[in-house]
N, C-alpha and C. Protein backbone atom coordinates (compact mmCIF):
# COMPACT_ATOMS: atom_id res chain seq x y z
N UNK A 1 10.66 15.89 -1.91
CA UNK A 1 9.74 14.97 -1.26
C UNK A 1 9.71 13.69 -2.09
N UNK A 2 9.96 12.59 -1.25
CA UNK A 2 9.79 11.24 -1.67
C UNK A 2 8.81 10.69 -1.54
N UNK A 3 8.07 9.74 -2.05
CA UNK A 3 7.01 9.19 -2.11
C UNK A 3 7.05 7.61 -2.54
N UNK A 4 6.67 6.49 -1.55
CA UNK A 4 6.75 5.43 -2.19
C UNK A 4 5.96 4.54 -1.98
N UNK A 5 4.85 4.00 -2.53
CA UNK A 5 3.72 2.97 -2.79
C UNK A 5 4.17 1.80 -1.73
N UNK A 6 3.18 1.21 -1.20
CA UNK A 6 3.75 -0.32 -0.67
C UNK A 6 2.42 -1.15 -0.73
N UNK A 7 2.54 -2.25 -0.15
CA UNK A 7 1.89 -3.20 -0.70
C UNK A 7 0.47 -3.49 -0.35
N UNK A 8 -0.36 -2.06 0.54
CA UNK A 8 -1.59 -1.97 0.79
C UNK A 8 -1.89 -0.85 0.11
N UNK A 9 -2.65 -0.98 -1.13
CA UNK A 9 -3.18 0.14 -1.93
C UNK A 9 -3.93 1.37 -1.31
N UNK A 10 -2.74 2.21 -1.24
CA UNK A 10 -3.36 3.79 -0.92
C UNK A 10 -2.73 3.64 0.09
N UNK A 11 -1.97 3.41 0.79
CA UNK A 11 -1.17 3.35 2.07
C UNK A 11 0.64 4.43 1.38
N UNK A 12 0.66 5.29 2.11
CA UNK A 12 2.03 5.74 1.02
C UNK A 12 3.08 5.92 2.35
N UNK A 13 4.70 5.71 1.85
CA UNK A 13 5.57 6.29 2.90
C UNK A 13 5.75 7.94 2.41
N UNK A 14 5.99 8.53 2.75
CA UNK A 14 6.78 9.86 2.56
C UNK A 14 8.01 10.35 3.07
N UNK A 15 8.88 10.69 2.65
CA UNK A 15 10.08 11.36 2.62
C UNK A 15 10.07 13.27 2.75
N UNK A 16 9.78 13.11 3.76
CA UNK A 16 9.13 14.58 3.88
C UNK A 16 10.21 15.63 2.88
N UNK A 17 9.51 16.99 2.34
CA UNK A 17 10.28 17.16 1.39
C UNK A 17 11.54 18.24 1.93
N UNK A 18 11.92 18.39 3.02
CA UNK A 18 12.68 19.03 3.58
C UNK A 18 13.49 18.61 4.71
N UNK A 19 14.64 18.08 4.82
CA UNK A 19 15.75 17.15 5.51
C UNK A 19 16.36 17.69 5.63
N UNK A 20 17.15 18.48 7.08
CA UNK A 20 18.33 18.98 6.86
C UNK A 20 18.83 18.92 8.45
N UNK A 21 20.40 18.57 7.78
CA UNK A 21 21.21 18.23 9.60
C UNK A 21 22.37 19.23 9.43
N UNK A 22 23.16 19.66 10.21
CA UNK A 22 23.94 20.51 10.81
C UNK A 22 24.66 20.15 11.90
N UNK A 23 25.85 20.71 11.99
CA UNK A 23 26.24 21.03 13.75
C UNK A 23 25.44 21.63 14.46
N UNK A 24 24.76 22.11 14.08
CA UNK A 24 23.78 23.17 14.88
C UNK A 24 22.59 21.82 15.90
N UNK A 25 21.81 21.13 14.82
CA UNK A 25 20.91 20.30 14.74
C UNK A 25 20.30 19.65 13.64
N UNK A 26 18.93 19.52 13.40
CA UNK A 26 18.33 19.13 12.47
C UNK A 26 17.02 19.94 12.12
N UNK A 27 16.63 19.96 10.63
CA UNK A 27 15.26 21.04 10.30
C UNK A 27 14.47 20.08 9.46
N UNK A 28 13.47 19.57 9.68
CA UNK A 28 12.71 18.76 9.03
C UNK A 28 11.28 19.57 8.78
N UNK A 29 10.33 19.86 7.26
CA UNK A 29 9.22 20.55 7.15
C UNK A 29 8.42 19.21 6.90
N UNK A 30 7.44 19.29 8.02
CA UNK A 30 6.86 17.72 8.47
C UNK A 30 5.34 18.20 7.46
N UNK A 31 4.96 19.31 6.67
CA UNK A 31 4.32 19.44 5.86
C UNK A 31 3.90 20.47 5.20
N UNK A 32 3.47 20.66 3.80
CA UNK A 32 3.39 21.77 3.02
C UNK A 32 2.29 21.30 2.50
N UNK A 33 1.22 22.16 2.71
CA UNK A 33 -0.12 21.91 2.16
C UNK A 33 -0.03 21.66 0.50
N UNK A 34 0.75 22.74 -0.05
CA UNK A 34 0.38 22.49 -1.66
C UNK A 34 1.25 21.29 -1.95
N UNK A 35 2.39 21.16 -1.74
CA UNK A 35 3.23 20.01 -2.05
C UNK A 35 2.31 18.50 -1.82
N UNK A 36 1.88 18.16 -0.64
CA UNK A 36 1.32 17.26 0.19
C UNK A 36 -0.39 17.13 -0.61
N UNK A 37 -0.51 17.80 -0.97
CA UNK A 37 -1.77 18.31 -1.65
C UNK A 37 -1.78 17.98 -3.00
N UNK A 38 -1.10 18.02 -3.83
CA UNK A 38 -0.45 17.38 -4.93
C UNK A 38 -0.58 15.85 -5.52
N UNK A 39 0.34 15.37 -4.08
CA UNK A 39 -0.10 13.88 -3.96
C UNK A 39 -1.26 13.05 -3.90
N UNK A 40 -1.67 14.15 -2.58
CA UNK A 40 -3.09 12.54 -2.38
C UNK A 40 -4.14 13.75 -2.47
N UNK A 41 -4.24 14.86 -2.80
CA UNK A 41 -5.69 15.70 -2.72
C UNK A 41 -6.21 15.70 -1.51
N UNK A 42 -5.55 15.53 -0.15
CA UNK A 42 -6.36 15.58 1.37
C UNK A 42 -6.00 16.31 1.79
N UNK A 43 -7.22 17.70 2.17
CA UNK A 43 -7.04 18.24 3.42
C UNK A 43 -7.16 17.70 4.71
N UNK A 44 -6.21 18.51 5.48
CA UNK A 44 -6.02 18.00 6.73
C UNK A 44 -6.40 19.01 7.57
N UNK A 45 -7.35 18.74 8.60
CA UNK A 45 -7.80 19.75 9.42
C UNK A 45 -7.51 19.58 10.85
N UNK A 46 -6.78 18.63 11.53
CA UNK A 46 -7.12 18.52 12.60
C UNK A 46 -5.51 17.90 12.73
N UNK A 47 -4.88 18.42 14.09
CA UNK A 47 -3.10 17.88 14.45
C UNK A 47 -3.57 17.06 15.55
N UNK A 48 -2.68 15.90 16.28
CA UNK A 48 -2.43 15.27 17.26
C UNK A 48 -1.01 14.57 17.73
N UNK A 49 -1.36 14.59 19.37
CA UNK A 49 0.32 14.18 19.07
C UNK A 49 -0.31 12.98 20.13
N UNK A 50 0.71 11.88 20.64
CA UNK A 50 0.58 11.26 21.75
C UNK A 50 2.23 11.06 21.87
N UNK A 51 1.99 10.77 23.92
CA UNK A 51 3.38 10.69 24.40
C UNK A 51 3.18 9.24 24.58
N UNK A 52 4.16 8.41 24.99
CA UNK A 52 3.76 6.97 25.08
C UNK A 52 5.13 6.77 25.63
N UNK A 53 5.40 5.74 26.60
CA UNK A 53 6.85 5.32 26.94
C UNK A 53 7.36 3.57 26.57
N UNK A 54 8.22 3.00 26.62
CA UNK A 54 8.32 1.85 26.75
C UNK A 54 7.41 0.97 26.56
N UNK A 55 7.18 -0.28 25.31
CA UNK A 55 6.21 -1.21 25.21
C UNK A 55 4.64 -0.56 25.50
N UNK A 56 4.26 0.96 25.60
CA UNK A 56 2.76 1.04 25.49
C UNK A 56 2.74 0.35 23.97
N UNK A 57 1.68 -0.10 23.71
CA UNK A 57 0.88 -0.31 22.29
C UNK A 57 -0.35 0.67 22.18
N UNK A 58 -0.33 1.30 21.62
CA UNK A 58 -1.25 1.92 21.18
C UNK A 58 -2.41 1.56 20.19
N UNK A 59 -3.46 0.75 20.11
CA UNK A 59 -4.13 -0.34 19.85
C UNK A 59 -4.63 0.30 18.35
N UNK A 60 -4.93 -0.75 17.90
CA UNK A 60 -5.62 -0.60 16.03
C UNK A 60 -6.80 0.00 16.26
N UNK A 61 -6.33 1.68 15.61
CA UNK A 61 -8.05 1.93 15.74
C UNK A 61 -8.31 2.93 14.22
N UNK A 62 -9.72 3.21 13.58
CA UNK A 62 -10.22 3.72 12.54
C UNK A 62 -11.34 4.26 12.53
N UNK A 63 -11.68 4.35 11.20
CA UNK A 63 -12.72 4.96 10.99
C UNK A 63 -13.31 4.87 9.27
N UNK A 64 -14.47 4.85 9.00
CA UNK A 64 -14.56 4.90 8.09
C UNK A 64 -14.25 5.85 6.90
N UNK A 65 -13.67 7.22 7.44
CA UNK A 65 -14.10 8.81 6.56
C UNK A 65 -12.35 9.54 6.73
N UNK A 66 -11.58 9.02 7.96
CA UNK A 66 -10.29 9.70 8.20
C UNK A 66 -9.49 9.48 7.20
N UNK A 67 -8.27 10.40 7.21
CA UNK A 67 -7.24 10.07 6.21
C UNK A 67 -6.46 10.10 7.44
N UNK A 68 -5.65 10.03 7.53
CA UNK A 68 -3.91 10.56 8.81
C UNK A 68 -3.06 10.82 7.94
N UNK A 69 -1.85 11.57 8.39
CA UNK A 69 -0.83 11.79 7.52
C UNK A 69 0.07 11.07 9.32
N UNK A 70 1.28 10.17 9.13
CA UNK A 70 1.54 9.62 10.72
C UNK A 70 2.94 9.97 10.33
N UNK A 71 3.56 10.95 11.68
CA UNK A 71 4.91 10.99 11.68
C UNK A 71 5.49 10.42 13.13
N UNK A 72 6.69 10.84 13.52
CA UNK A 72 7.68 10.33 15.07
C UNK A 72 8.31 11.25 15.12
N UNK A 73 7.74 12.65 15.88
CA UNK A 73 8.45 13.44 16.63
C UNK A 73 9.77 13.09 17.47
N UNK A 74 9.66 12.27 18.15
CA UNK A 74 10.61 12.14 19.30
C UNK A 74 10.77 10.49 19.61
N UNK A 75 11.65 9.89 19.43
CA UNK A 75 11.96 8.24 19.86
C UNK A 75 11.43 7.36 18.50
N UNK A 76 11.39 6.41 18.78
CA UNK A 76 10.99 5.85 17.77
C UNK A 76 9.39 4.67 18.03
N UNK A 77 9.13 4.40 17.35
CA UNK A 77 7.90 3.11 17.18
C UNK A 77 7.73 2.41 16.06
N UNK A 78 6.90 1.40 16.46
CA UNK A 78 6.59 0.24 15.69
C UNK A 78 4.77 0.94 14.85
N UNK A 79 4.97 0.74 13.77
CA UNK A 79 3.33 1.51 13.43
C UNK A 79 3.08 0.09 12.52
N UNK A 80 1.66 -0.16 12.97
CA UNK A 80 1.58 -1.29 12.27
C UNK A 80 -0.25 -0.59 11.49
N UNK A 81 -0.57 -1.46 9.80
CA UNK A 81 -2.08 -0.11 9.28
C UNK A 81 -2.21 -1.41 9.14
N UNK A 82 -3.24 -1.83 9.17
CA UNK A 82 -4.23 -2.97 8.47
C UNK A 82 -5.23 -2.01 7.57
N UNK A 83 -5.81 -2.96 6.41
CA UNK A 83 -7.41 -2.80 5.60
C UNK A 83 -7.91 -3.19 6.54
N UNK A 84 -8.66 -2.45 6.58
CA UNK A 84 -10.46 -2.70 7.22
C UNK A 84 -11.26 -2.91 6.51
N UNK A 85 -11.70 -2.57 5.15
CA UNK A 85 -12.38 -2.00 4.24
C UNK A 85 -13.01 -3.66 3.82
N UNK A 86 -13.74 -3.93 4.27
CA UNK A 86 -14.43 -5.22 3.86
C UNK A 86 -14.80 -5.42 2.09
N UNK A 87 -15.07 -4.38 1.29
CA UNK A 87 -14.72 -4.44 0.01
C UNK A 87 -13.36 -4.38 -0.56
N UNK A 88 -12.53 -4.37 -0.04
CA UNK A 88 -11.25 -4.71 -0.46
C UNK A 88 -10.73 -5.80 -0.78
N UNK A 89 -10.25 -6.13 -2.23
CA UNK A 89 -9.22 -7.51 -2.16
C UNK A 89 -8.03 -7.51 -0.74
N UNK A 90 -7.95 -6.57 -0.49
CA UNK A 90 -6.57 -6.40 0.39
C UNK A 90 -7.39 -6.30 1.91
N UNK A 91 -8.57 -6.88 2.02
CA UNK A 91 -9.29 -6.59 3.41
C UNK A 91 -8.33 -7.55 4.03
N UNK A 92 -8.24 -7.78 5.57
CA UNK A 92 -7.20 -7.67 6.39
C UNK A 92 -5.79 -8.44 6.72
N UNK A 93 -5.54 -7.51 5.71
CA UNK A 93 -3.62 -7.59 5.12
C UNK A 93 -3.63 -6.42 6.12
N UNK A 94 -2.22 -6.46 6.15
CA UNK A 94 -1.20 -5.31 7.19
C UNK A 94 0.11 -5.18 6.77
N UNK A 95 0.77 -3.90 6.99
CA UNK A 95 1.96 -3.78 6.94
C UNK A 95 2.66 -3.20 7.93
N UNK A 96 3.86 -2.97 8.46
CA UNK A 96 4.27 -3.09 9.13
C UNK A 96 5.77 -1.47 8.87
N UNK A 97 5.97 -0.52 9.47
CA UNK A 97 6.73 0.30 9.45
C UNK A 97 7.69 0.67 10.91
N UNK A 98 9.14 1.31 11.11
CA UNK A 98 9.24 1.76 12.09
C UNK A 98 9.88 2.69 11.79
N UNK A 99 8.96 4.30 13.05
CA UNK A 99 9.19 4.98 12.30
C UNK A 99 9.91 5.91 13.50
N UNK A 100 10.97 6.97 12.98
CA UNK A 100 11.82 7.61 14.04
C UNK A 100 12.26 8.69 14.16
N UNK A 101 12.47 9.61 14.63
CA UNK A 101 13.32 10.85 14.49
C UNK A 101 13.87 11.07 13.95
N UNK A 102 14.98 10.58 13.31
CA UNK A 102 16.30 10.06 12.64
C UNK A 102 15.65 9.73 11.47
N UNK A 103 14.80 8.58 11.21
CA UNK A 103 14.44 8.61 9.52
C UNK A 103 13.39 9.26 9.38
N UNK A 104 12.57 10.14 10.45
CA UNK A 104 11.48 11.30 9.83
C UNK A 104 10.69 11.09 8.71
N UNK A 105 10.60 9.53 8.31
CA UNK A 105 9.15 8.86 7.65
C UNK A 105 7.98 9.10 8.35
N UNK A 106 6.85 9.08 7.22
CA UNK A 106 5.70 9.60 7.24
C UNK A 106 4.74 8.84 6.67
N UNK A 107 4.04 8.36 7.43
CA UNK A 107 2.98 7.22 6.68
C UNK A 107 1.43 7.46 6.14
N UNK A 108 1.47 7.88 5.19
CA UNK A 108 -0.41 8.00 4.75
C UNK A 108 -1.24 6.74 5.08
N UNK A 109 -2.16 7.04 5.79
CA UNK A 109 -3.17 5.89 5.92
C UNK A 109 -4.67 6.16 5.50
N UNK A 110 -5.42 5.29 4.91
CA UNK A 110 -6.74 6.02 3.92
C UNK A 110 -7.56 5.57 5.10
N UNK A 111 -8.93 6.24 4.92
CA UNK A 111 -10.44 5.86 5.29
C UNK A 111 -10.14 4.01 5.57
N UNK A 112 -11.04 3.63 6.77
CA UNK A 112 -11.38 2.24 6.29
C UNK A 112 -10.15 1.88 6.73
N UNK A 113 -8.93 1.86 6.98
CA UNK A 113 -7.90 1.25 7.52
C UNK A 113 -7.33 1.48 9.18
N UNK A 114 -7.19 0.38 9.99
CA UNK A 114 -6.55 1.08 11.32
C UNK A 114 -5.19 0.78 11.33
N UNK A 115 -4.51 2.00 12.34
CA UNK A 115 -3.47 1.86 12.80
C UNK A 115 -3.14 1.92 14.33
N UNK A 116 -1.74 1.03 14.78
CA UNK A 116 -1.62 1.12 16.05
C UNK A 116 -0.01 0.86 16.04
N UNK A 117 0.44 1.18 17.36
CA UNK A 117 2.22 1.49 17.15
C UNK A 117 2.31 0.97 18.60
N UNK A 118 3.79 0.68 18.47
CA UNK A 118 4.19 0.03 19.90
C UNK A 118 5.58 1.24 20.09
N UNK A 119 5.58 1.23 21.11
CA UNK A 119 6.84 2.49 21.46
C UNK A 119 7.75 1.62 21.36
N UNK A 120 9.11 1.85 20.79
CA UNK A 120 10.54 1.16 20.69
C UNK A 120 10.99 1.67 21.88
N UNK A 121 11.49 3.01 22.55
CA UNK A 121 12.13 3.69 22.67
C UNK A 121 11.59 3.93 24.13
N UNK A 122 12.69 4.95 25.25
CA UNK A 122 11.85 5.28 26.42
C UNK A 122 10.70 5.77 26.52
N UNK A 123 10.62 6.82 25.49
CA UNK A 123 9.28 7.48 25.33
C UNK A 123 9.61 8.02 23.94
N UNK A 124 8.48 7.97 22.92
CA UNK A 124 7.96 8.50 22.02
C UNK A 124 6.67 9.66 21.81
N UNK A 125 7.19 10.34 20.68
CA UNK A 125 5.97 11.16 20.63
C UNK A 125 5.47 11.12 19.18
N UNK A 126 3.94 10.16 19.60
CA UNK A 126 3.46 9.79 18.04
C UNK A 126 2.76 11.46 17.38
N UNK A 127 2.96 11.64 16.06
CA UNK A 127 2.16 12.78 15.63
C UNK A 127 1.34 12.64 14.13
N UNK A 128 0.26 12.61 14.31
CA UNK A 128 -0.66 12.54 13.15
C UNK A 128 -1.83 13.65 12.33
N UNK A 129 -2.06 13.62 11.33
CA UNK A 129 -2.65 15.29 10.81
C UNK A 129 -4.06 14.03 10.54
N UNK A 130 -5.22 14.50 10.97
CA UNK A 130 -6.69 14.14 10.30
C UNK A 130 -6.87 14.61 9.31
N UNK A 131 -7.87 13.84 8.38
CA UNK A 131 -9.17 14.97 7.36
C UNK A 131 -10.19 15.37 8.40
N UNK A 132 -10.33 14.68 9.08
CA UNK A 132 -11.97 15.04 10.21
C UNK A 132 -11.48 15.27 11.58
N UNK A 133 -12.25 15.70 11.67
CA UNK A 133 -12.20 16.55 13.35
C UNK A 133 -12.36 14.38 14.02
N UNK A 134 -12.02 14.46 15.19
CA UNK A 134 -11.77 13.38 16.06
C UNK A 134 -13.28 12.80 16.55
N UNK A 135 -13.43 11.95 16.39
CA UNK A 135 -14.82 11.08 16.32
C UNK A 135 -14.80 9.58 17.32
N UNK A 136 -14.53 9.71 18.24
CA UNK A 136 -14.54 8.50 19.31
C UNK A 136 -15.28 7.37 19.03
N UNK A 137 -16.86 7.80 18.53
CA UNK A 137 -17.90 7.03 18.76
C UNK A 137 -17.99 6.18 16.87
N UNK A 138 -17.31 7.08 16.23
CA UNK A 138 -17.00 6.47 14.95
C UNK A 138 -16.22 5.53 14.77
N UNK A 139 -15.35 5.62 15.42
CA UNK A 139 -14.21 4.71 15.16
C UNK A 139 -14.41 3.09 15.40
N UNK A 140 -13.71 2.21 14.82
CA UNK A 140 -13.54 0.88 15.10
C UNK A 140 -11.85 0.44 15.64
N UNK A 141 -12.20 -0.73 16.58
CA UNK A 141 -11.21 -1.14 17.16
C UNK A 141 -10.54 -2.66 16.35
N UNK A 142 -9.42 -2.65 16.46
CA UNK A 142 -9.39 -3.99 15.98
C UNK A 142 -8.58 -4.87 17.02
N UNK A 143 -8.40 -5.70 17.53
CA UNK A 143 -7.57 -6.92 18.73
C UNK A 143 -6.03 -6.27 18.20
N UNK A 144 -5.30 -6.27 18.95
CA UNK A 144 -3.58 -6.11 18.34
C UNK A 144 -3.38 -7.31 18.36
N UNK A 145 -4.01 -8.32 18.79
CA UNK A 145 -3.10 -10.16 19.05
C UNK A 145 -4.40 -10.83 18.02
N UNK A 146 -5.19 -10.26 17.15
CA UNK A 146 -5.90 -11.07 16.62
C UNK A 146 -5.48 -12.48 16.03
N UNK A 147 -5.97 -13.61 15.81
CA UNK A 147 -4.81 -14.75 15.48
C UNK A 147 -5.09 -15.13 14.38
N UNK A 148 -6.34 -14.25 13.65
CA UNK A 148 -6.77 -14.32 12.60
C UNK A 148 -5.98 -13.45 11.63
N UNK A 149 -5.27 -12.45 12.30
CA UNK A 149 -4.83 -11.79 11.11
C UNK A 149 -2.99 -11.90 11.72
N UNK A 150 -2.73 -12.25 12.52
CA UNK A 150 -1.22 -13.28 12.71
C UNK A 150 -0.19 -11.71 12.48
N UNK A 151 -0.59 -10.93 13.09
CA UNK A 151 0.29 -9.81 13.03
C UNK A 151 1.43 -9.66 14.04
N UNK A 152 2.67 -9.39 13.20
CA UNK A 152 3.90 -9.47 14.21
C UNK A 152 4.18 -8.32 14.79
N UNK A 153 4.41 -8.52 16.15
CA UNK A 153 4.89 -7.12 17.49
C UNK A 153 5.99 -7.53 17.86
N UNK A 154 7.02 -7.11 17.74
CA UNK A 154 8.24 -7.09 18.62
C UNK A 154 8.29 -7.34 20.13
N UNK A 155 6.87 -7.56 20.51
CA UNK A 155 7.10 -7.95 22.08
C UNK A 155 5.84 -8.62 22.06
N UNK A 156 5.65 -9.84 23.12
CA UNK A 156 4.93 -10.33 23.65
C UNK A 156 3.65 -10.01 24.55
N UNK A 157 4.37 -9.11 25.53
CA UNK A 157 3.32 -8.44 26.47
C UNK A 157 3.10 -6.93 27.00
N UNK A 158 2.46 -6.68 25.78
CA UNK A 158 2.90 -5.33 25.75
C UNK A 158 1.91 -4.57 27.10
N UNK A 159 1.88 -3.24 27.33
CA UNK A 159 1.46 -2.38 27.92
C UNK A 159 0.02 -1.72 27.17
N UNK A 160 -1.26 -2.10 27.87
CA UNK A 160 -2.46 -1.76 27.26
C UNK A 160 -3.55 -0.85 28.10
N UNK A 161 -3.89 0.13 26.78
CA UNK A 161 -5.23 0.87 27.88
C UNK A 161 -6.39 -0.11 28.34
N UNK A 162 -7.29 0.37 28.86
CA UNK A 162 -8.19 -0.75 29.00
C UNK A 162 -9.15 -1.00 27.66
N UNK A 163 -9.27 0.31 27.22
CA UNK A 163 -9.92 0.06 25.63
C UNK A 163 -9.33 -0.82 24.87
N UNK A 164 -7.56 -1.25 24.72
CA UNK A 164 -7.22 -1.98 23.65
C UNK A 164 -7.10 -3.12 23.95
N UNK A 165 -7.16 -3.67 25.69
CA UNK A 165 -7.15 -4.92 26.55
C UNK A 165 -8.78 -5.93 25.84
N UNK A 166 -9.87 -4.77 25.52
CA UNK A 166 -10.73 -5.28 25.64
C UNK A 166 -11.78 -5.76 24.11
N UNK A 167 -10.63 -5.34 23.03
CA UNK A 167 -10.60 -5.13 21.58
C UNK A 167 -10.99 -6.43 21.18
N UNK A 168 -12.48 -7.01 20.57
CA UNK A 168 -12.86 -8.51 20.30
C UNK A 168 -11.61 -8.77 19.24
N UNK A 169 -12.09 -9.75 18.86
CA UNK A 169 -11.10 -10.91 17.92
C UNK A 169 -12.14 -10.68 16.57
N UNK A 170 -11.41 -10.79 15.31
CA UNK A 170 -12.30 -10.85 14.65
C UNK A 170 -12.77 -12.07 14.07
């Protein structure tokens, strides 16, 4: 297992610690509690997946208390984490990942930060591990076109729920 820092403190990639291709196919172990446990000390209690096709965006969303562990089952996407964390020197900076089947990167995202992904691919299947059970009414939204925080999408007009159509500006 690989592990590598980037330029939003506490944000990590991972190299999941088990890669393996064949004629047969491919075997990837997308997580090992003690290994994974090691690193950042988070339990994870709660799995999710989403299907998404073509240009959906899946809009910036958080929470104050979540961790995610974010992988790409199937196709690929654009995952973009901003700080939220208004005590942060690094409050709203962003970085920018794409993540795929094929490179089976894994993105840690802390408390206090959102994330949102744009599908590359016909259809993708986003998959993420919680610390907390799923909290709707907790969460914060952030604009994906905010112009305040000048974040780059590979497309112009993307495909939106009505929740992320309606995401203020900050």
């Amino acid at each position: 297992m690989r592990v590598q820092t980037t330029k939003l403190d506490k944000v990590l990639v991972i190299e999941p610690p088990t890669l393996f291709e064949d004629f047969r196919g491919t075997h990837t172990e997308l997580y090992n509690h003690e290994l994974y446990h090691q690193v950042y000390g988070v339990d994870f209690i709660q799995d999710d997946i989403s299907t998404s096709y073509k240009n959906v965006l899946r809009g910036i969303h958080g929470d104050e208390v979540t961790w995610k562990l974010i992988s790409c089952l199937y196709g690929s996407f654009y995952l973009v984490v901003v700080n939220w964390d208004q005590d942060a020197p690094q409050y709203k900076q962003w970085i920018s990942f794409t993540l795929t089947d094929r490179n089976r990167l894994q993105v840690l995202i802390p408390p206090k930060f959102g994330n949102g992904h744009l599908v590359l691919t016909e259809t993708a299947i986003f998959h993420y591990k919680q610390s907390t059970y799923y909290d709707r009414e907790k969460q914060f939204s952030i604009a994906w076109n905010d112009p305040n925080l000048v974040i780059y999408w590979p497309i112009k007009d993307p495909i939106l729920s009505e929740r992320d159509s309606r995401c203020l500006l900050s």
